[in-house]
Each structure stands twice: as C-alpha cells, then as structure tokens.
PDB file of N, CA and C in Angstrom:
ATOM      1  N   UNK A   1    -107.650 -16.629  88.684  1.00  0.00           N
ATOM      2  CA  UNK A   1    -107.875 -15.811  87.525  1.00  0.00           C
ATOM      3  C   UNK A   1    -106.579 -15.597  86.756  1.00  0.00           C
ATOM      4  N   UNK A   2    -105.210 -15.168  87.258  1.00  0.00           N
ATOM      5  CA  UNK A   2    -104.356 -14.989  87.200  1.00  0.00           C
ATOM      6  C   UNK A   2    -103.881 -16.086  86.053  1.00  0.00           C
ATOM      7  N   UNK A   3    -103.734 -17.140  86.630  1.00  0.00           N
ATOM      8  CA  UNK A   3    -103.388 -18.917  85.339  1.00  0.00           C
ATOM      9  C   UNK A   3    -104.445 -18.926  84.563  1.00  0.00           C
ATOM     10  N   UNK A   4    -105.709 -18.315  84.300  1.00  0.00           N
ATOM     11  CA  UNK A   4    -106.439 -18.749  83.286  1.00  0.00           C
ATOM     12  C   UNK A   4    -106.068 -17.852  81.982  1.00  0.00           C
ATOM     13  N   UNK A   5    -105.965 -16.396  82.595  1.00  0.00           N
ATOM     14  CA  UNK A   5    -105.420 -15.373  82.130  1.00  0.00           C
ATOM     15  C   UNK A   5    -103.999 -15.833  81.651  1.00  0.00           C
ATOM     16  N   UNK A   6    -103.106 -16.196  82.091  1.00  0.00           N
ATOM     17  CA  UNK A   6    -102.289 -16.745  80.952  1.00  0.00           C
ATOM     18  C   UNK A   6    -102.503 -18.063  80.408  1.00  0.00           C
ATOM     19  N   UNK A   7    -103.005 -19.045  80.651  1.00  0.00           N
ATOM     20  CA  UNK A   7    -103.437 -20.059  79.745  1.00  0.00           C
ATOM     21  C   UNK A   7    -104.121 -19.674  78.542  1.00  0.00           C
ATOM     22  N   UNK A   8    -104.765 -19.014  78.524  1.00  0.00           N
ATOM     23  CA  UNK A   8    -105.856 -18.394  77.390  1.00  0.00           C
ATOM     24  C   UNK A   8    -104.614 -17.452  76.543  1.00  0.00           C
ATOM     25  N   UNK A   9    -104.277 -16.948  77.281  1.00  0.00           N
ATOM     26  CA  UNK A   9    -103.326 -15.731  76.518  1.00  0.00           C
ATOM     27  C   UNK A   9    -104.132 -14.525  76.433  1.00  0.00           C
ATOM     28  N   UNK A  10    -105.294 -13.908  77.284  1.00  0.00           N
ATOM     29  CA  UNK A  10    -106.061 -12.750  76.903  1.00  0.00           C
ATOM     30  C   UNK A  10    -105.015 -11.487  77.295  1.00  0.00           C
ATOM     31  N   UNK A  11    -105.176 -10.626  76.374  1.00  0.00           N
ATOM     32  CA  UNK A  11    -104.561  -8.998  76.385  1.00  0.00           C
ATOM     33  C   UNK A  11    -105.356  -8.278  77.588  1.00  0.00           C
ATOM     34  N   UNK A  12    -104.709  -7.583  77.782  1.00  0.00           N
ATOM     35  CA  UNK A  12    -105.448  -6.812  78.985  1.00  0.00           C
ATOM     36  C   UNK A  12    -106.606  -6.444  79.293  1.00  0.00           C
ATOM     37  N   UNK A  13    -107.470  -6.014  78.143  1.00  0.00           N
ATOM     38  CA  UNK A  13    -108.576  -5.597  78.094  1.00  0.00           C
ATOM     39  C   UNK A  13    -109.620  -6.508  78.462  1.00  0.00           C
ATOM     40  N   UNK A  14    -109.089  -8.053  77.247  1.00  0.00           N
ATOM     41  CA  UNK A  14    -110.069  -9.067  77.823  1.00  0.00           C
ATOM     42  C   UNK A  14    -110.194  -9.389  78.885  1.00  0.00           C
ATOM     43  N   UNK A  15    -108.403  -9.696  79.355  1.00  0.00           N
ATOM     44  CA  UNK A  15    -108.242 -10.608  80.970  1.00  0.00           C
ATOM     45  C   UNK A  15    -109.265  -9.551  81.980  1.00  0.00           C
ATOM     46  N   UNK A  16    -109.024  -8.001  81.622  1.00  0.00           N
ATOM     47  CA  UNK A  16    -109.970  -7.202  82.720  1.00  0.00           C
ATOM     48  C   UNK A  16    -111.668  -7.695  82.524  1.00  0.00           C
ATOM     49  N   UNK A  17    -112.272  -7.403  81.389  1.00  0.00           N
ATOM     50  CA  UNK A  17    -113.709  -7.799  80.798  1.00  0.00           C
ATOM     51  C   UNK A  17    -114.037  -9.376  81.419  1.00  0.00           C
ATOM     52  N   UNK A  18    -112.840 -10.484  81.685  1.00  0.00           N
ATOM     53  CA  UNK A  18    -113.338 -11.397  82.351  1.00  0.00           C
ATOM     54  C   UNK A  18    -113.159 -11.589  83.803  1.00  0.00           C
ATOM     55  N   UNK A  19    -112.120 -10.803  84.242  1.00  0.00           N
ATOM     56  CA  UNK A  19    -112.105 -10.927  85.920  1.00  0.00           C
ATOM     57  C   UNK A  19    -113.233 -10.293  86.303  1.00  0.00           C
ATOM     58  N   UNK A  20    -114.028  -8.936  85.542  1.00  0.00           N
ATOM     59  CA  UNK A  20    -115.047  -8.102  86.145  1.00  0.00           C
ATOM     60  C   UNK A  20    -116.687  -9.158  86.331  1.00  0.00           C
ATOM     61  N   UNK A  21    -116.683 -10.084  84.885  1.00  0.00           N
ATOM     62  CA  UNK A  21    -117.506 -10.960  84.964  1.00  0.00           C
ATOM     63  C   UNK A  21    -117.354 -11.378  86.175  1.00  0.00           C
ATOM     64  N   UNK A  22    -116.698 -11.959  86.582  1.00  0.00           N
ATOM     65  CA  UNK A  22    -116.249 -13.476  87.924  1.00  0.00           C
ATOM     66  C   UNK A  22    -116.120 -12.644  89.537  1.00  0.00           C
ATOM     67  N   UNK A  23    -116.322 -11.217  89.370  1.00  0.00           N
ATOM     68  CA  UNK A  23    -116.679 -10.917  90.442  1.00  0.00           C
ATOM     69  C   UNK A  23    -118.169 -11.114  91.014  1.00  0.00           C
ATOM     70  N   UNK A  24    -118.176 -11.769  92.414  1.00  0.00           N
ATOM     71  CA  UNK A  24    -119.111 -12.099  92.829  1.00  0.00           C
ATOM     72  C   UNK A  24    -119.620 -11.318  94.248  1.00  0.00           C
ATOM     73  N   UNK A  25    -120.527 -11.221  95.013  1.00  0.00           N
ATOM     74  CA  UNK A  25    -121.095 -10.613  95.613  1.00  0.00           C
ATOM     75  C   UNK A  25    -120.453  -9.433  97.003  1.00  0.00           C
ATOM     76  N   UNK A  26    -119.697  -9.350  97.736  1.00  0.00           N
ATOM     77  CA  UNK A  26    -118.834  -7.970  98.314  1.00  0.00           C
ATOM     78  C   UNK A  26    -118.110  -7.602  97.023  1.00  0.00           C
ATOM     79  N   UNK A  27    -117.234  -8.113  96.118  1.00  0.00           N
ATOM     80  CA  UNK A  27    -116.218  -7.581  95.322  1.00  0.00           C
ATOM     81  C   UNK A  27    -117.336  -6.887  94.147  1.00  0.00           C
ATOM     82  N   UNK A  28    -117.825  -7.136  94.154  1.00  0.00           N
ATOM     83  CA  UNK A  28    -118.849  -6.758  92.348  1.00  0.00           C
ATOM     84  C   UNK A  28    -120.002  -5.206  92.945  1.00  0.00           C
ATOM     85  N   UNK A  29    -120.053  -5.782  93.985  1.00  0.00           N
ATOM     86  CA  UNK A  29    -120.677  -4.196  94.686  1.00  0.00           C
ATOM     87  C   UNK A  29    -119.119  -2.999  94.566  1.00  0.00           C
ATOM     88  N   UNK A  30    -118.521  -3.740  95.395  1.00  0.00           N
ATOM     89  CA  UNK A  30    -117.318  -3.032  95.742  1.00  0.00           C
ATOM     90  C   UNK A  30    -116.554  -2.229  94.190  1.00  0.00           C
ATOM     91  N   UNK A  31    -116.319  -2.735  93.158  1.00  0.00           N
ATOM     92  CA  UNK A  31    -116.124  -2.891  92.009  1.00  0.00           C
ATOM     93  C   UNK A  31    -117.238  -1.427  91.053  1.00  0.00           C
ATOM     94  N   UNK A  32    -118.544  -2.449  91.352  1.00  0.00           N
ATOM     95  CA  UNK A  32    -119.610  -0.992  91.141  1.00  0.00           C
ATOM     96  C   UNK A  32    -119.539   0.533  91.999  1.00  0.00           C
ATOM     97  N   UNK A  33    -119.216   0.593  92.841  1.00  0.00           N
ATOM     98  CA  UNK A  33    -118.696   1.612  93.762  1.00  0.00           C
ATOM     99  C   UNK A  33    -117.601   2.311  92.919  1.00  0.00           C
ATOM    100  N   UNK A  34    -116.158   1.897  92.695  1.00  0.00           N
ATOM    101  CA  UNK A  34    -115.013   1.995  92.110  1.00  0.00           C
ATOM    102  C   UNK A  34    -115.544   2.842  91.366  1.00  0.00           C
ATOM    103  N   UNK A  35    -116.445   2.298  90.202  1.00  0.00           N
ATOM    104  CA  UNK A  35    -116.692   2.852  88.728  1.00  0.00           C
ATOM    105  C   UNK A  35    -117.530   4.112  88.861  1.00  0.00           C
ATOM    106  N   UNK A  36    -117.866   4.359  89.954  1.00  0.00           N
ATOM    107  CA  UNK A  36    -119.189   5.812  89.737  1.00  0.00           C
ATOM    108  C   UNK A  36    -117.791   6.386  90.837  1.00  0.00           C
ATOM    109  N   UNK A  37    -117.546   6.244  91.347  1.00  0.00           N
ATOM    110  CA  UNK A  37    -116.630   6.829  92.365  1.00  0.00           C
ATOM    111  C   UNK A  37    -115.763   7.165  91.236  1.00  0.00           C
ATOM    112  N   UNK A  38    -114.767   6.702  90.583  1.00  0.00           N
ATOM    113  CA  UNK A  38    -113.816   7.685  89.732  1.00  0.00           C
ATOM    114  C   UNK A  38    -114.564   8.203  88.659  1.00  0.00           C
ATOM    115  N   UNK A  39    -116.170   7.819  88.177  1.00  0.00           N
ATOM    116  CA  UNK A  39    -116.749   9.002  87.518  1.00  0.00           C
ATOM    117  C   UNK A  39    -117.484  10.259  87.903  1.00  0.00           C
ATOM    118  N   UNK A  40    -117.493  10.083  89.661  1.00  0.00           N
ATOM    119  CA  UNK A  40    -117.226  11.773  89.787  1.00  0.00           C
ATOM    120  C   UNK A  40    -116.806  12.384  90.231  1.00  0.00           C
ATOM    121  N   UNK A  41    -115.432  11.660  90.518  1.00  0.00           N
ATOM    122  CA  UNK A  41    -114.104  12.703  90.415  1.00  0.00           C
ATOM    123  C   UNK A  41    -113.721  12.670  89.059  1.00  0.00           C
ATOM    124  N   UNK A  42    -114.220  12.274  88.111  1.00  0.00           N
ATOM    125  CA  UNK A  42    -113.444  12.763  86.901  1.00  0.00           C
ATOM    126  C   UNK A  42    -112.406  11.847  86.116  1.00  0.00           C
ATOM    127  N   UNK A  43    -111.954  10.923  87.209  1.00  0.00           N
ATOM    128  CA  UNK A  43    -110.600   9.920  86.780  1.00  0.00           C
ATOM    129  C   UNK A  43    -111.647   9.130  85.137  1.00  0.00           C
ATOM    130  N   UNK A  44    -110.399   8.644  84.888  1.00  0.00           N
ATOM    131  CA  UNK A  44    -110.890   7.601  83.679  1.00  0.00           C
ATOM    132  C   UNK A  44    -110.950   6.571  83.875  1.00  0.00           C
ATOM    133  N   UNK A  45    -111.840   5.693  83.001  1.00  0.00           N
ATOM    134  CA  UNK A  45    -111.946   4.699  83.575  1.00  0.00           C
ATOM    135  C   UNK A  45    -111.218   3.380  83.184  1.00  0.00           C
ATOM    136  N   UNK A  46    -111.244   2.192  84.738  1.00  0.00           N
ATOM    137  CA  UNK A  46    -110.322   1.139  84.797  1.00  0.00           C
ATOM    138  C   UNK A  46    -110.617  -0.093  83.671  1.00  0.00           C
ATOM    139  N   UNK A  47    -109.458  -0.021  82.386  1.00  0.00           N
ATOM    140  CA  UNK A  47    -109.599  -0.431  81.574  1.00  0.00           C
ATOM    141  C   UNK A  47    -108.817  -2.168  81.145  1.00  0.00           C
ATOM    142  N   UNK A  48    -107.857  -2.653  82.428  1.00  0.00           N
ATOM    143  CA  UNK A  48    -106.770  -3.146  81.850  1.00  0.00           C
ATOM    144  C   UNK A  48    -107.166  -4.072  83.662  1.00  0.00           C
ATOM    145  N   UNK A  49    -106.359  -5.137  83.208  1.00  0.00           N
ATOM    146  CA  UNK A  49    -106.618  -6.473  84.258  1.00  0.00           C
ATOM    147  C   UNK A  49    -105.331  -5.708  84.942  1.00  0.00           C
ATOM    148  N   UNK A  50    -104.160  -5.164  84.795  1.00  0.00           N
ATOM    149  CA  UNK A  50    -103.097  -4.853  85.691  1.00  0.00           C
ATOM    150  C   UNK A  50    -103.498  -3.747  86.470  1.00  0.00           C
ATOM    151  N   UNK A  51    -104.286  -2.598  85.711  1.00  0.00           N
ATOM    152  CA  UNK A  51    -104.832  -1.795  86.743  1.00  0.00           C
ATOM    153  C   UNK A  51    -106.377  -2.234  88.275  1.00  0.00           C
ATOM    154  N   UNK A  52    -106.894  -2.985  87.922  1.00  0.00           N
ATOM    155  CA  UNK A  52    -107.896  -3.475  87.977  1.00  0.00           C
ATOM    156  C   UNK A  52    -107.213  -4.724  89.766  1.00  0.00           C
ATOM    157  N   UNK A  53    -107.006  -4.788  89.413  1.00  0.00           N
ATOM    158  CA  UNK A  53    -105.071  -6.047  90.370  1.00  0.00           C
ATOM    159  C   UNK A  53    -104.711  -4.801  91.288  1.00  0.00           C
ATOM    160  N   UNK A  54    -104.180  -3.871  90.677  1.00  0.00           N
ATOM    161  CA  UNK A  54    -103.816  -2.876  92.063  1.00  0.00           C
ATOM    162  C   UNK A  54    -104.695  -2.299  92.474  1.00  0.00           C
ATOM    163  N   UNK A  55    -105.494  -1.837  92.077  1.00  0.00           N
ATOM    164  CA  UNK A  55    -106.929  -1.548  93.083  1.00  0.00           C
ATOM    165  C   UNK A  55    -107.254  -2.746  93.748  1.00  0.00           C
ATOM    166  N   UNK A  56    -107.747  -3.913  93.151  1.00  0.00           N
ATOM    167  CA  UNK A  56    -108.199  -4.771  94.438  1.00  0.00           C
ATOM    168  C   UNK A  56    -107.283  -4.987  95.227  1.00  0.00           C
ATOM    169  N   UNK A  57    -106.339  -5.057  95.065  1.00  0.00           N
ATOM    170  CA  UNK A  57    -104.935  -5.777  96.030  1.00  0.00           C
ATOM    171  C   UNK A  57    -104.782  -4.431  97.024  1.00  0.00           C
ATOM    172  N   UNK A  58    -105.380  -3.325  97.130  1.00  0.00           N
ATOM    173  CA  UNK A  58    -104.894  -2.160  98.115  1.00  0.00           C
ATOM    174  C   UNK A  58    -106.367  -2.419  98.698  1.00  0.00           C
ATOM    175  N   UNK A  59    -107.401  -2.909  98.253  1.00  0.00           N
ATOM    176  CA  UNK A  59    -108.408  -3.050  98.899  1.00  0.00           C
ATOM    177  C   UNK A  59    -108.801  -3.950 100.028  1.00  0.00           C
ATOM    178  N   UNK A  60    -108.755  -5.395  99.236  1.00  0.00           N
ATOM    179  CA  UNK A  60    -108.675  -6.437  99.879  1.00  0.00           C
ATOM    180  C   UNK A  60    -107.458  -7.370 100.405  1.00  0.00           C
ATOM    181  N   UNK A  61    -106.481  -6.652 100.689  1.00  0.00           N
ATOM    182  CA  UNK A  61    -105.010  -7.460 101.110  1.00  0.00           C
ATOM    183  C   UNK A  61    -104.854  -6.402 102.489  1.00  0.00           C
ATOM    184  N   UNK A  62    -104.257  -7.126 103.513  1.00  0.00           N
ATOM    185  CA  UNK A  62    -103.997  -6.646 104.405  1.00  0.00           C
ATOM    186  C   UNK A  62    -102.456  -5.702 104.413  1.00  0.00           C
ATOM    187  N   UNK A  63    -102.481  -4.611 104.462  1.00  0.00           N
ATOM    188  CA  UNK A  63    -100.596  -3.445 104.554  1.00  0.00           C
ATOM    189  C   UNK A  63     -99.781  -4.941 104.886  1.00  0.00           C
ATOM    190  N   UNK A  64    -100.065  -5.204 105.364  1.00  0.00           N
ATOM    191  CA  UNK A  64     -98.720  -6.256 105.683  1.00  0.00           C
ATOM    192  C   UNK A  64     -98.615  -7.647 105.045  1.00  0.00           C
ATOM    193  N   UNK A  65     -99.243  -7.818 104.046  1.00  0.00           N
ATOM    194  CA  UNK A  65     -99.104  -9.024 103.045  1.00  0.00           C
ATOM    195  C   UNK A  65     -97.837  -9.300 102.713  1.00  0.00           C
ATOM    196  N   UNK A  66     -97.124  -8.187 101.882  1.00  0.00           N
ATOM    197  CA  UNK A  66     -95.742  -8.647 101.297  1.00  0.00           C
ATOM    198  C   UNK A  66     -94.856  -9.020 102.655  1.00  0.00           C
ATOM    199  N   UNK A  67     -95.263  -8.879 103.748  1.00  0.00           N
ATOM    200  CA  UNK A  67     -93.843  -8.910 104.677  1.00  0.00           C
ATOM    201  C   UNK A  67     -94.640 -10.228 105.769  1.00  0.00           C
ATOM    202  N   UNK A  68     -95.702 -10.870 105.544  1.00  0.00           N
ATOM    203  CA  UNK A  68     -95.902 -11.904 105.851  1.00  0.00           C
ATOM    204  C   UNK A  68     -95.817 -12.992 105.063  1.00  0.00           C
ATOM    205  N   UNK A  69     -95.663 -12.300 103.506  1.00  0.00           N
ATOM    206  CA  UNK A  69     -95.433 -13.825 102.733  1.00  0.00           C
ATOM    207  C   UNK A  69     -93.696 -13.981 103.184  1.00  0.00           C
ATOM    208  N   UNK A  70     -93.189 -12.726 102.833  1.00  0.00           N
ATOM    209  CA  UNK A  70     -91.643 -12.993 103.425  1.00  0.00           C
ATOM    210  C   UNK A  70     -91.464 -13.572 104.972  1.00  0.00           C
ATOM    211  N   UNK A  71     -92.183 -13.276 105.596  1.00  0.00           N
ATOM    212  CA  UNK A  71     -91.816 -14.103 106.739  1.00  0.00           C
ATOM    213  C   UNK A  71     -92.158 -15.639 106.829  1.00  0.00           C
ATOM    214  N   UNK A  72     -93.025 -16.159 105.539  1.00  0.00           N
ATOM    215  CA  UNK A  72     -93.426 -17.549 105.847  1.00  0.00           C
ATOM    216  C   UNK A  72     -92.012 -18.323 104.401  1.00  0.00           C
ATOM    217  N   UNK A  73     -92.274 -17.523 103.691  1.00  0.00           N
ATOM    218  CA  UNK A  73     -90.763 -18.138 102.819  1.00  0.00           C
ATOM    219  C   UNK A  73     -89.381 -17.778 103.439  1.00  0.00           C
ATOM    220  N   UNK A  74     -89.051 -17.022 104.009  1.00  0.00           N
ATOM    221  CA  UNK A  74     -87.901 -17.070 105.283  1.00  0.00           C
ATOM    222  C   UNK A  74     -88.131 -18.033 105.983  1.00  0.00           C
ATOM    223  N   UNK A  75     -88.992 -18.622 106.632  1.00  0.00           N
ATOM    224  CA  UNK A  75     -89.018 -19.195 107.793  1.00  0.00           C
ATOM    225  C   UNK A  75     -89.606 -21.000 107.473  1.00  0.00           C
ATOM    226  N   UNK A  76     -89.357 -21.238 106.303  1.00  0.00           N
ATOM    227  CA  UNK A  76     -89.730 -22.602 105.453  1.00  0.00           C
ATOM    228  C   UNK A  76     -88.147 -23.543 106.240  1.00  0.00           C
ATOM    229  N   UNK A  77     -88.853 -24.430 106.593  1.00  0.00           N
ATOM    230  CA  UNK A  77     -88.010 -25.934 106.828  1.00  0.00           C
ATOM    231  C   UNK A  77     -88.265 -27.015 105.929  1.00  0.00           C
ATOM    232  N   UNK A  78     -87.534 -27.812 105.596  1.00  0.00           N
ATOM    233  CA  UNK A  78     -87.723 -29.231 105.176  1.00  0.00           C
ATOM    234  C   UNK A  78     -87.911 -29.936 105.800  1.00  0.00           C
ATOM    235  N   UNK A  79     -89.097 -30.660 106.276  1.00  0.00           N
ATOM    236  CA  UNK A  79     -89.204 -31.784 106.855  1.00  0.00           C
ATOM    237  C   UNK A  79     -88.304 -33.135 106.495  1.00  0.00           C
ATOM    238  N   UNK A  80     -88.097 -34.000 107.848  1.00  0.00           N
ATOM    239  CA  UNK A  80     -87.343 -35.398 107.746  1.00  0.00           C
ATOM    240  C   UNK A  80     -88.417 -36.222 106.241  1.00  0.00           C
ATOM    241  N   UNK A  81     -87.595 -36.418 105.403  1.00  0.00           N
ATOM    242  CA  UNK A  81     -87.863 -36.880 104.475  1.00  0.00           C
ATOM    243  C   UNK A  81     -87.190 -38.448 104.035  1.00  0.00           C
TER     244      UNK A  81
END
C-alpha cells in the first residue's frame, strides 16, 4: 500500500480512503470495531493514512518488531560471491 501511495502521489486523506477500501476480512472487522469504539468514547475520527499506520502497526506487529528487524540488519553477511 505504502509504494502505491507514493506512486500515485495521494494526500492523506485519499491514501487513508484507499487503504480502508483494501482492507480485507480480520483487518476490515477489526478497522469497523476502531470506528464505533472511538465513537463512544468520544475521540474523533481516523482521518489520515499516517494515523490509520499507527493504529494498525500497534495492533498487528508484534512489541518487538523494531528490535528484530535490527537484529536481522545487524546480523546480515555477504555471501561468497
């Protein structure tokens, strides 16, 4: 989503209006949840592909993502070439 979103060049609003399309079946429930859930607590609602990115990424990424990608780019060899 991320490269189409800049290939296209969409502004936030769109890039969000099309990642919400392309959610498909756990994420688009999950997603529908989100939206009645911060409407009744009151929050406003998720308008922008960058906000939209940190909610899923605290959802569906495991606490220890950033420090396993660092451990696999730390730990990169070059093979005999």
């Amino acid at each position: 989503m991320k490269r189409i979103i800049e290939i296209k060049g969409y502004s936030g609003e769109k890039a969000f209006k099309l990642d919400v399309l392309k959610l498909k079946q756990y994420a688009s429930i999950w997603y529908e949840n989100l939206k009645r859930t911060r409407a009744m607590e009151g929050k406003s609602k998720i308008k922008t592909w960058v906000k939209l990115k940190k909610h899923m990424d605290k959802r569906f990424l495991p606490a220890t993502y950033q420090q396993e990608l660092y451990l696999k780019v730390t730990s990169l060899q070059q093979g005999c070439m």
